[in-house]
Protein backbone atom coordinates (compact mmCIF):
# COMPACT_ATOMS: atom_id res chain seq x y z
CA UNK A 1 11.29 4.03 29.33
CA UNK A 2 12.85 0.75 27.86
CA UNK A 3 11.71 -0.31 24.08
CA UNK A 4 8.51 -1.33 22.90
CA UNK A 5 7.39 -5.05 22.92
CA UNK A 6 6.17 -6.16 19.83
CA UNK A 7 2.85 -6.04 21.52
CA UNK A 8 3.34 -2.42 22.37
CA UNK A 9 3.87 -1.40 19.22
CA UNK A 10 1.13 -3.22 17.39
CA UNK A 11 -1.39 -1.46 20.03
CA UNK A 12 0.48 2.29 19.08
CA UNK A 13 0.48 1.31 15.20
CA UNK A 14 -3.35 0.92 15.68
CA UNK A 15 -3.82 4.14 18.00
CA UNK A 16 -2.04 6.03 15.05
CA UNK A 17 -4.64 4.30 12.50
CA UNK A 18 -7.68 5.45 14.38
CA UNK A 19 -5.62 9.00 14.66
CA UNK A 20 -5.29 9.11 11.01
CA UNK A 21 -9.03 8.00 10.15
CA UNK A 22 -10.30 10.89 12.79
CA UNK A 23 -7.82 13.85 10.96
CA UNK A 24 -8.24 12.37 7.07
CA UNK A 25 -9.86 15.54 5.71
CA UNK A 26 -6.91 17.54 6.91
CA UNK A 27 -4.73 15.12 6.11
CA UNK A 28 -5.78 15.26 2.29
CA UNK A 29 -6.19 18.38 2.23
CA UNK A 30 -2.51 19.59 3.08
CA UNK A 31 -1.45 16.84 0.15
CA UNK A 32 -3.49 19.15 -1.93
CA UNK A 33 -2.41 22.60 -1.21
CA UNK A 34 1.37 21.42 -1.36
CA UNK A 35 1.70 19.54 -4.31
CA UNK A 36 -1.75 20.23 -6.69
CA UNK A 37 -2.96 16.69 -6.34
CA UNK A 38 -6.74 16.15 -6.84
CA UNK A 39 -7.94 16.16 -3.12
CA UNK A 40 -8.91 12.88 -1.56
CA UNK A 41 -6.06 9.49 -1.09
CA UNK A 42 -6.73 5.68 -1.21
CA UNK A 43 -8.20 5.43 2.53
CA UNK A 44 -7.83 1.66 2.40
CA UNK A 45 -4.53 1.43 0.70
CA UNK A 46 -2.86 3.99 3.49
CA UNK A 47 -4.60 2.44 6.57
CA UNK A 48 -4.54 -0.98 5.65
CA UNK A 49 -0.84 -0.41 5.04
CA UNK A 50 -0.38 0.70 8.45
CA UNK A 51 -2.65 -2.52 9.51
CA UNK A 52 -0.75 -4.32 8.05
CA UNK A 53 2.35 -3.46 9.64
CA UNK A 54 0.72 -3.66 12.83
CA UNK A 55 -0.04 -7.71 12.27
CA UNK A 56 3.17 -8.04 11.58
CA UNK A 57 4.98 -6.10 15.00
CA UNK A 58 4.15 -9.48 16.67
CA UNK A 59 4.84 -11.71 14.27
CA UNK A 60 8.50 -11.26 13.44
CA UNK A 61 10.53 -14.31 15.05
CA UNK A 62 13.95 -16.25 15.12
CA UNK A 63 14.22 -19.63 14.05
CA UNK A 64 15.91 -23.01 15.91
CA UNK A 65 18.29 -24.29 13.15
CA UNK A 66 19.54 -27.89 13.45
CA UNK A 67 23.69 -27.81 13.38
CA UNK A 68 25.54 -30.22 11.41
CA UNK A 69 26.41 -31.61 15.26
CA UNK A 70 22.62 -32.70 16.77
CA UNK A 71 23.21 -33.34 20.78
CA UNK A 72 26.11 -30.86 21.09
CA UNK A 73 24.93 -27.32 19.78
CA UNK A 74 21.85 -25.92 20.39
CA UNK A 75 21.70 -22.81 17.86
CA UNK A 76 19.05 -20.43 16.96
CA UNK A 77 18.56 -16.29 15.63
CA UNK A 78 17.21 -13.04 16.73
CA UNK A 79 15.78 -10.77 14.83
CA UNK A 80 16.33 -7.23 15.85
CA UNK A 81 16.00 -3.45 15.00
CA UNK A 82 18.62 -2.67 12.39
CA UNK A 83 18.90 1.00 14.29
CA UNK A 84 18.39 4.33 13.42
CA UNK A 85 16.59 4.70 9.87
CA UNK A 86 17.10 7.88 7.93
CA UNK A 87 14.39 8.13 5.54
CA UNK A 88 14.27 10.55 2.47
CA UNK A 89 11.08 11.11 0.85
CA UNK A 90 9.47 12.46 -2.43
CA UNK A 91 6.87 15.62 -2.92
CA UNK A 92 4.62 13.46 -5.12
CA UNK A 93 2.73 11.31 -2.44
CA UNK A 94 3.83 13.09 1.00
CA UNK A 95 0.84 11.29 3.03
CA UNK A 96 1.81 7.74 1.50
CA UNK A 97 5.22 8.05 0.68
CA UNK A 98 5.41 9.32 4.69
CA UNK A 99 3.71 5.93 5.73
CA UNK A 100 5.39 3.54 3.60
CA UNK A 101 8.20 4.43 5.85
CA UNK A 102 6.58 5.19 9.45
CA UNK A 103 4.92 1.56 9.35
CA UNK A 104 8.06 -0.49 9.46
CA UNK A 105 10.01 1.49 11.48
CA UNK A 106 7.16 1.17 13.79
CA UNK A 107 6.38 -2.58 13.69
CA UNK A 108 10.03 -3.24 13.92
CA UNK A 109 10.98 -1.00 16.99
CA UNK A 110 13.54 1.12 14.94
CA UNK A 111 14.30 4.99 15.85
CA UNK A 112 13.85 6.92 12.71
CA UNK A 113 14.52 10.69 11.31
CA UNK A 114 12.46 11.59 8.53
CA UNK A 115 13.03 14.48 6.10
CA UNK A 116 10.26 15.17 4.04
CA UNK A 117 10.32 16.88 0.49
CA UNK A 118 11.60 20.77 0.90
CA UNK A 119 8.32 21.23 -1.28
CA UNK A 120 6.13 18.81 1.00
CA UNK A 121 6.70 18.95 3.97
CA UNK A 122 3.44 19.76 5.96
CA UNK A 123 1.76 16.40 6.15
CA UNK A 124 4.39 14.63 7.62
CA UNK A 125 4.91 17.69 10.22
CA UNK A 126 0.90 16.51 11.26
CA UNK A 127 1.77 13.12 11.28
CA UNK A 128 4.83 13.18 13.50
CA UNK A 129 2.28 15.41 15.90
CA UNK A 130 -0.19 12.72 15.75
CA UNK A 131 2.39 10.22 16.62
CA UNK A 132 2.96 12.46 20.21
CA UNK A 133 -0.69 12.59 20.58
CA UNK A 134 -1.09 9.06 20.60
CA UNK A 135 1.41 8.46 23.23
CA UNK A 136 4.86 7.65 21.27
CA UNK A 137 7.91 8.65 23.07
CA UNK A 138 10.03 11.50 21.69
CA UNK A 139 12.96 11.17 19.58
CA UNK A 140 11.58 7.68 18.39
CA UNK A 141 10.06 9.85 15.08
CA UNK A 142 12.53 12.46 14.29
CA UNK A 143 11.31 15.00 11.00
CA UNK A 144 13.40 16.89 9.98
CA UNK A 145 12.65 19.63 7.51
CA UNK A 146 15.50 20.93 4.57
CA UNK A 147 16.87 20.61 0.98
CA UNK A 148 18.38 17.81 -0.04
CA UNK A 149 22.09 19.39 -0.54
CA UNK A 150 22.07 20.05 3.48
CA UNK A 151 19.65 18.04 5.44
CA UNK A 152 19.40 14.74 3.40
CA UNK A 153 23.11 15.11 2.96
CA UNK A 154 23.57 14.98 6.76
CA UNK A 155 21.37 11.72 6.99
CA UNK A 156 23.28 9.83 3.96
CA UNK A 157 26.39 10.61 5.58
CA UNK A 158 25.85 10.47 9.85
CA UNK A 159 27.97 7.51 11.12
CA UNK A 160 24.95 7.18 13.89
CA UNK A 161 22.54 6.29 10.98
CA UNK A 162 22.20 2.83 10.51
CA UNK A 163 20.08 2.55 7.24
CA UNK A 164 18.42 4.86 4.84
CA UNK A 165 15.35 4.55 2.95
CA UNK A 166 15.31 6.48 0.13
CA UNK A 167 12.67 6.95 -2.64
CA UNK A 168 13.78 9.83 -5.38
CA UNK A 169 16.00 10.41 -8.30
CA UNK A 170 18.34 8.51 -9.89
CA UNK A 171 20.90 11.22 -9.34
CA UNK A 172 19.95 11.30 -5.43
CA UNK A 173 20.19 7.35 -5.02
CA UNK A 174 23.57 7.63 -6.68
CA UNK A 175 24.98 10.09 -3.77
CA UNK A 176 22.77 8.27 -1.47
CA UNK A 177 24.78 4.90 -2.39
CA UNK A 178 28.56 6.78 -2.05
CA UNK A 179 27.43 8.59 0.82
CA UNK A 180 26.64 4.96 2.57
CA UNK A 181 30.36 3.62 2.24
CA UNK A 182 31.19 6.10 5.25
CA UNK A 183 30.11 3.33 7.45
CA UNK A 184 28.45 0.48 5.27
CA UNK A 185 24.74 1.81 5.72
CA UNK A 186 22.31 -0.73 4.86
CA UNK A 187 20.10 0.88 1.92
CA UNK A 188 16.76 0.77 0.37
CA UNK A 189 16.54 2.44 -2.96
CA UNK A 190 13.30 3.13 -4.79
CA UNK A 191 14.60 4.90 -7.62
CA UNK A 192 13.02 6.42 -11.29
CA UNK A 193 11.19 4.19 -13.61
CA UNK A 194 10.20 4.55 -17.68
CA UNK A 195 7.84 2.11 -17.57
CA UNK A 196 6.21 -0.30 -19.98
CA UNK A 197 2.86 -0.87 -20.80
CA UNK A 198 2.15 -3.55 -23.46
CA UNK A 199 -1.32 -4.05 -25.10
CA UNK A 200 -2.08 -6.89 -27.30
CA UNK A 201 -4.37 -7.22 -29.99
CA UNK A 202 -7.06 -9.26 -28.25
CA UNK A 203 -7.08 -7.34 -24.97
CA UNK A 204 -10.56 -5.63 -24.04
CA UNK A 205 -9.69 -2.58 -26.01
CA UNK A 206 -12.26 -0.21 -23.97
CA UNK A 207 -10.48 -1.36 -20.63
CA UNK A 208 -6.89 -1.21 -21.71
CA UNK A 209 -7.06 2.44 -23.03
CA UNK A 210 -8.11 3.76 -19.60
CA UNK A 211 -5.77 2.03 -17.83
CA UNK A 212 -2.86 3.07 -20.06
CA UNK A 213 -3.98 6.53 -20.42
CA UNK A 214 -4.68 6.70 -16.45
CA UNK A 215 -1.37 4.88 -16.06
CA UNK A 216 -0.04 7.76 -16.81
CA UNK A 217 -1.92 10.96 -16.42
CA UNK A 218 -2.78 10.04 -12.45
CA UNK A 219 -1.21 12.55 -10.19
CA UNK A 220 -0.32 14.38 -13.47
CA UNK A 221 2.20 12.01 -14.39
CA UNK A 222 4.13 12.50 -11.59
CA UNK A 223 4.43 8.47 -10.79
CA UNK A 224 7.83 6.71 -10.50
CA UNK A 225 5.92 3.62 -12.15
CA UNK A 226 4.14 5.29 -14.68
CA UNK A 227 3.55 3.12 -17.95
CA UNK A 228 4.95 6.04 -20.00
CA UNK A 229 5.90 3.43 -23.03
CA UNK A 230 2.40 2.22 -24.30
CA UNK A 231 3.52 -0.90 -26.49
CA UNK A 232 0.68 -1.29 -28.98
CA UNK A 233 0.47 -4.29 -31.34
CA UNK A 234 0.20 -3.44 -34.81
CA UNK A 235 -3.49 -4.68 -36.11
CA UNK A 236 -4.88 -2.38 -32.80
CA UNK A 237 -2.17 0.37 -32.91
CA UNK A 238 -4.29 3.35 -34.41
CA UNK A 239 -7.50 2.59 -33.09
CA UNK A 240 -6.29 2.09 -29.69
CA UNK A 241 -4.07 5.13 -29.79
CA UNK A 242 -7.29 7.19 -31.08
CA UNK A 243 -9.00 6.11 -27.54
CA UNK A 244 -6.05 7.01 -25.52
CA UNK A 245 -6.15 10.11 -27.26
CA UNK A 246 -9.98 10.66 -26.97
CA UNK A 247 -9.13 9.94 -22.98
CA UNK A 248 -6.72 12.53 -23.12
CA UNK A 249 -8.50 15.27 -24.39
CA UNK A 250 -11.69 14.82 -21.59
CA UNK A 251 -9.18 14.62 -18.84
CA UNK A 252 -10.66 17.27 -16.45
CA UNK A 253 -7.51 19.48 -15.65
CA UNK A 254 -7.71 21.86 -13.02
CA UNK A 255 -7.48 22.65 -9.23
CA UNK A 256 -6.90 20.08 -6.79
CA UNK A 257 -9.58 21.24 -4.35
CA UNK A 258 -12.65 21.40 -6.98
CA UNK A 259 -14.22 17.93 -6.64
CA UNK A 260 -14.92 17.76 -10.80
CA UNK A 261 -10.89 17.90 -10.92
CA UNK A 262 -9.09 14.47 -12.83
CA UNK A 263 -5.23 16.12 -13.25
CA UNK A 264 -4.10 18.86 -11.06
CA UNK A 265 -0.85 21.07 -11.88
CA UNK A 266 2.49 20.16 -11.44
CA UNK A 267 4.59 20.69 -8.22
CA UNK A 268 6.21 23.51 -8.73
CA UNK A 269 7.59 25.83 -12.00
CA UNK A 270 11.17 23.87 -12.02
CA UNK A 271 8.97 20.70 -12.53
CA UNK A 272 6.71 22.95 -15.64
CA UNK A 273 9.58 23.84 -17.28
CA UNK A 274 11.20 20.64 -17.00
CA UNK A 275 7.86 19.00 -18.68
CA UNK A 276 7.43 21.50 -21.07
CA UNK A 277 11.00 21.12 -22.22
CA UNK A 278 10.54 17.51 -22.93
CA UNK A 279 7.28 18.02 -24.61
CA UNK A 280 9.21 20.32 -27.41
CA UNK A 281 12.09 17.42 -27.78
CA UNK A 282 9.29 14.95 -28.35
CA UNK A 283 8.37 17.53 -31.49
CA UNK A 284 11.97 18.11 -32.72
CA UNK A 285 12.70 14.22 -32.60
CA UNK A 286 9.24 13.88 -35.15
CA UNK A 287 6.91 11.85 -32.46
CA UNK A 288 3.10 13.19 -33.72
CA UNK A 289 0.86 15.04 -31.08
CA UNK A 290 -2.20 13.54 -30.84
CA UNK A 291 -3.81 15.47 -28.15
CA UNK A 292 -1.90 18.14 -25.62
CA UNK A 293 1.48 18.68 -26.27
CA UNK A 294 2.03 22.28 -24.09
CA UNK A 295 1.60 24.16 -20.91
CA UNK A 296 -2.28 25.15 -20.31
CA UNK A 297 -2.55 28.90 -20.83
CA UNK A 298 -5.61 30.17 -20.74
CA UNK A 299 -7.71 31.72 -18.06
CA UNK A 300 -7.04 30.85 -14.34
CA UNK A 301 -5.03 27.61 -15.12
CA UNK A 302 -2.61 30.29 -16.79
CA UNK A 303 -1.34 31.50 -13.63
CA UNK A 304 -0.85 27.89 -12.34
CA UNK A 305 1.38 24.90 -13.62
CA UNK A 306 -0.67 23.33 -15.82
CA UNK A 307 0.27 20.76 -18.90
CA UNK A 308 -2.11 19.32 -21.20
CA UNK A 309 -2.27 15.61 -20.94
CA UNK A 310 -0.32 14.74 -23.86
CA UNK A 311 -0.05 11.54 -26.45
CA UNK A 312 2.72 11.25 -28.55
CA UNK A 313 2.26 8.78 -31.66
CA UNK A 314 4.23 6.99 -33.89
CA UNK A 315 7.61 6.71 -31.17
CA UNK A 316 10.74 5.65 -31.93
CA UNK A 317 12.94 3.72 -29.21
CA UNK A 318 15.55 5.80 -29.02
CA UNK A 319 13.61 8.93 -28.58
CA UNK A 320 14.42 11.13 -25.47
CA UNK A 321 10.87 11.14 -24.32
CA UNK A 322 10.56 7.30 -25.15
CA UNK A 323 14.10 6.99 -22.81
CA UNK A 324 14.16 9.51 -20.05
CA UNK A 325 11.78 9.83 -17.02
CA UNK A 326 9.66 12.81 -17.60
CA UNK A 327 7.69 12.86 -14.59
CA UNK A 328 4.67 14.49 -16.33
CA UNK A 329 1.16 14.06 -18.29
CA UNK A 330 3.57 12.49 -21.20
CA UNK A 331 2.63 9.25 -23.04
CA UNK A 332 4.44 7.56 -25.51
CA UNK A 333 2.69 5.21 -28.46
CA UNK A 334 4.51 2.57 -30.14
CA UNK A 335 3.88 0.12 -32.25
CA UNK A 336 5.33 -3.63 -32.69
CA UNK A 337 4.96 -6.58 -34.58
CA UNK A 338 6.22 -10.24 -32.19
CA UNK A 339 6.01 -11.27 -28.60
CA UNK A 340 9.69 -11.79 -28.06
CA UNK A 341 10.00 -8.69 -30.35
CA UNK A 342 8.26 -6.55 -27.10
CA UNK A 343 9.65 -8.19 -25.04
CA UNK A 344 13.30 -7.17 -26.00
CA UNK A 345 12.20 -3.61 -26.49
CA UNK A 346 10.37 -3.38 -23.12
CA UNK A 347 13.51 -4.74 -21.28
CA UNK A 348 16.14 -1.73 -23.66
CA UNK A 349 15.61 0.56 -20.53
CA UNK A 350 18.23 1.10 -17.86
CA UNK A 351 15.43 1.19 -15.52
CA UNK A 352 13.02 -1.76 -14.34
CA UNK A 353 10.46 -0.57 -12.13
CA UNK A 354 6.96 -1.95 -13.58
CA UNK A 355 4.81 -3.25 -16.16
CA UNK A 356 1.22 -3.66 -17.50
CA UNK A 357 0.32 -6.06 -20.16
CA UNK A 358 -3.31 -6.52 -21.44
CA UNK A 359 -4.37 -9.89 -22.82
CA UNK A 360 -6.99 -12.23 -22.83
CA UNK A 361 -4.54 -14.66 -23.02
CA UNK A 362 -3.81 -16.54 -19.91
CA UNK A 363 -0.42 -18.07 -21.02
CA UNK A 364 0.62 -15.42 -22.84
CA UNK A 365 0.38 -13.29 -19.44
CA UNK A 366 2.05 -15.94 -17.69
CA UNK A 367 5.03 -15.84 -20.47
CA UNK A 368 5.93 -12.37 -20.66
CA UNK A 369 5.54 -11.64 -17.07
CA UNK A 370 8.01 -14.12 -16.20
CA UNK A 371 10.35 -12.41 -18.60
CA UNK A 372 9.80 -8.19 -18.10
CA UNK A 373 12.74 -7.30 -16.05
CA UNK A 374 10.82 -5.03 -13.42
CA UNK A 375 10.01 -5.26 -9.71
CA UNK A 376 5.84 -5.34 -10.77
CA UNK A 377 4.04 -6.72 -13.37
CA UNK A 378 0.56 -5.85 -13.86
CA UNK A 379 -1.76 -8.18 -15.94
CA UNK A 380 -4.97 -6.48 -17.18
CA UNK A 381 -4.80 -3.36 -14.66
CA UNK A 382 -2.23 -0.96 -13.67
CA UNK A 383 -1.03 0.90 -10.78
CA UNK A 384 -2.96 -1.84 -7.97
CA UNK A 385 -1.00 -1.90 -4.87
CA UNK A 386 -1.47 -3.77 -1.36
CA UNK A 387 0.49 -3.76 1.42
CA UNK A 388 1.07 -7.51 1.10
CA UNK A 389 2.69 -6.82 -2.21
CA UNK A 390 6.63 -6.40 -2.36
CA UNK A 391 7.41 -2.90 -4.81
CA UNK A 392 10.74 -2.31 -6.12
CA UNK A 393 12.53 -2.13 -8.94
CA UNK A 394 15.82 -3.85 -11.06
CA UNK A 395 18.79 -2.07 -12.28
CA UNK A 396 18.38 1.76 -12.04
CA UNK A 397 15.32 1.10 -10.46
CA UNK A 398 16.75 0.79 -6.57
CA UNK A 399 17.35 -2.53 -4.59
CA UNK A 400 15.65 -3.31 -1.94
CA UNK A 401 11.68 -3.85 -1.27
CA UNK A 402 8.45 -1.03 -0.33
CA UNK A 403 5.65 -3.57 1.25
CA UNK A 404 5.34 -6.76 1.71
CA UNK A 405 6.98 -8.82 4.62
CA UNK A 406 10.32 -8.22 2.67
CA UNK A 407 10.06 -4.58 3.78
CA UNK A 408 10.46 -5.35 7.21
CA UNK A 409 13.23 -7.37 6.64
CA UNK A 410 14.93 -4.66 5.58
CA UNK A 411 14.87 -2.88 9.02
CA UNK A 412 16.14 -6.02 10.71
CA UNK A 413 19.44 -7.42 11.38
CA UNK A 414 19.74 -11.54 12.02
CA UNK A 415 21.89 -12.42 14.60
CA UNK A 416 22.85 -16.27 14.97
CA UNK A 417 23.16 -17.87 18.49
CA UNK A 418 24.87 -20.49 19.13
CA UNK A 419 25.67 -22.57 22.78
CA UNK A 420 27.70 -25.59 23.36
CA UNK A 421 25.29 -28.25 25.03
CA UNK A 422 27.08 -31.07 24.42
């Protein structure tokens, strides 16, 4: 069978849409029983990014370019597949974090081999069957199951592998990025974050708590982009930090498949203990509990890995937990005083994945969002994504683009033609 036309692949991407709509429930479920999460997903943010993908298979086109001699050379590029794609996915979103990197490869007519999280690998096991349901030809969607020290290794370093896409640790990106020089891989990095999340004094106050506290409990902190830094401006700082708290100490914390469920557990015990150390350096370094601060003990949740949603007060910069992703239920408070005084302090982070900032303020929004060093910048929400919308982050944050057009143009070489006419 030769490759795919663009139209061809549009028409799968939309087979595997309806294919993913009619198996949802199990779909969900599996994300559940692997990695805790409260059961259900963001129907429309999944599908529609696989739509979206799909509008674009047959919309991705060369351009004529007029050469500095008109009459005597006609010139013009091709876009094509960049090759065989080794992806490398997280355990803390398998059923989006497997899509985000099925749709382009799809759209674009790239061969791809997966490997899922040793911890998560289930749902993108049923995806890859769904894909030879729906009629997709074998060995164009490769999974391949392992840890990271053997199988992923293999990917970063196979002179047959063209690109990688990886979203993970810092650590992992950096022997992701040495690995590459074996034969110039092209790379997509979507590394750690330690977010910011700046509220001003005349933000809607009732709003702006839930979102910061949500910003960072969701999917029990275990977000690359959580707003773990809540920025508070002085004249709000302890009533606002009394609401997070309040938040905090409601959160329904529990099992993943009871509907009343708001936090599930962690991933697995390395992650608890991880968490739970952090939570006793936030005490040693003098940050105040305000509501959590240790592993849930008591009854049923005993026997599981469960952390209190936790709010730390009165932060200093160069805390550990105010520096160092935690990837748990963890939220920092600080206070400050000037715009261009939060601004600096949001930007002290070797990482620059996101932002939130809350304001009524329409210039002021405009301002500081023009000068947070980070990939997003929410104004007056947090954590809304869209297909349409490029994610990524600055410095230790990754290169490279999740969503957006500017994803596929990572899975695309350019190639410039040129012919003598004249």
């Amino acid at each position: 069978m030769g490759p795919f036309t663009p139209f061809e692949r549009q028409e799968l991407i939309l087979k595997f849409c309806d294919a993913i709509e009619a198996n949802w429930d199990e779909l969900c479920l599996l994300d559940t029983l692997e990695m805790g999460a409260p059961y259900g997903r963001s129907r429309r943010e999944i599908i529609g990014r696989l739509r979206f993908c799909a509008g674009l298979a047959t919309a991705l086109h060369g351009e004529t370019i007029a050469t500095s001699v008109p009459g005597e050379a006609f010139a013009y590029t091709l876009k094509e597949p960049v090759g065989v794609v080794g992806a490398i996915i997280p355990w803390n979103g398998p059923l989006p974090a497997t899509i985000w990197k099925l749709g382009p490869v799809l759209a674009t007519g790239c061969a791809l081999v997966l490997k899922p999280a040793e911890e998560a690998s289930l749902t993108a096991l049923r995806l890859g069957e769904l894909l030879l349901d729906i009629g997709l030809p074998p060995g164009v969607i490769n999974i391949v199951t392992g840890f990271g020290e053997t199988a992923g290794a293999a990917i970063a370093n196979h002179p047959d592998v063209d690109k990688v896409a990886f979203t993970g640790s810092n650590e992992t990106g950096r022997h992701i990025v040495r690995a590459s020089a074996s034969n110039m891989k092209r790379l997509s990095l979507e590394l750690g974050g330690k977010s910011p999340h700046i509220i001003f004094a005349d933000a809607d106050l009732e709003a702006a708590a839930r979102s910061a506290a949500m910003g960072v409990f969701a999917n029990s902190g275990q977000v690359c982009c959580a707003g773990t830094r809540v920025f508070i401006e002085k004249p709000i700082y302890d009533e606002f930090v009394a609401r997070v708290a309040e938040i905090a100490r409601h959160l329904k914390v529990g099992n993943g498949l009871d509907p009343a469920t708001e936090i599930g557990p962690l991933v697995s015990g390395q992650q608890l203990d991880r968490v739970v150390g952090y939570l006793d350096i936030g005490k040693r370094e003098g940050a105040e509990v305000l509501a959590g601060g240790g592993r849930l003990t008591e009854g049923a949740l005993g026997k599981g890995f469960f952390v209190q949603p936790t709010v730390f007060a009165n932060v200093g910069d160069s805390m550990r937990i105010a520096t160092e992703e935690i990837f748990g239920p963890v939220l920092s408070a600080i206070p400050f005083t000037e715009f261009d005084e939060v601004v600096a302090r949001a930007n002290d982070t070797r990482f620059g994945l996101a932002a939130g900032v809350w304001t009524r303020d329409l210039s002021k929004a405009h301002r500081i969002a023009a000068r947070i060093r980070a990939g997003s910048v929410w104004i007056n929400c947090y954590n809304i994504f869209d297909a349409a919308l490029p994610f990524g982050g600055y410095r230790e944050s990754g290169y490279g683009r999740e969503s957006g057009i500017q994803q596929l143009e990572e899975y695309m070489q350019v190639k410039a033609v040129t012919i003598q006419v004249g």
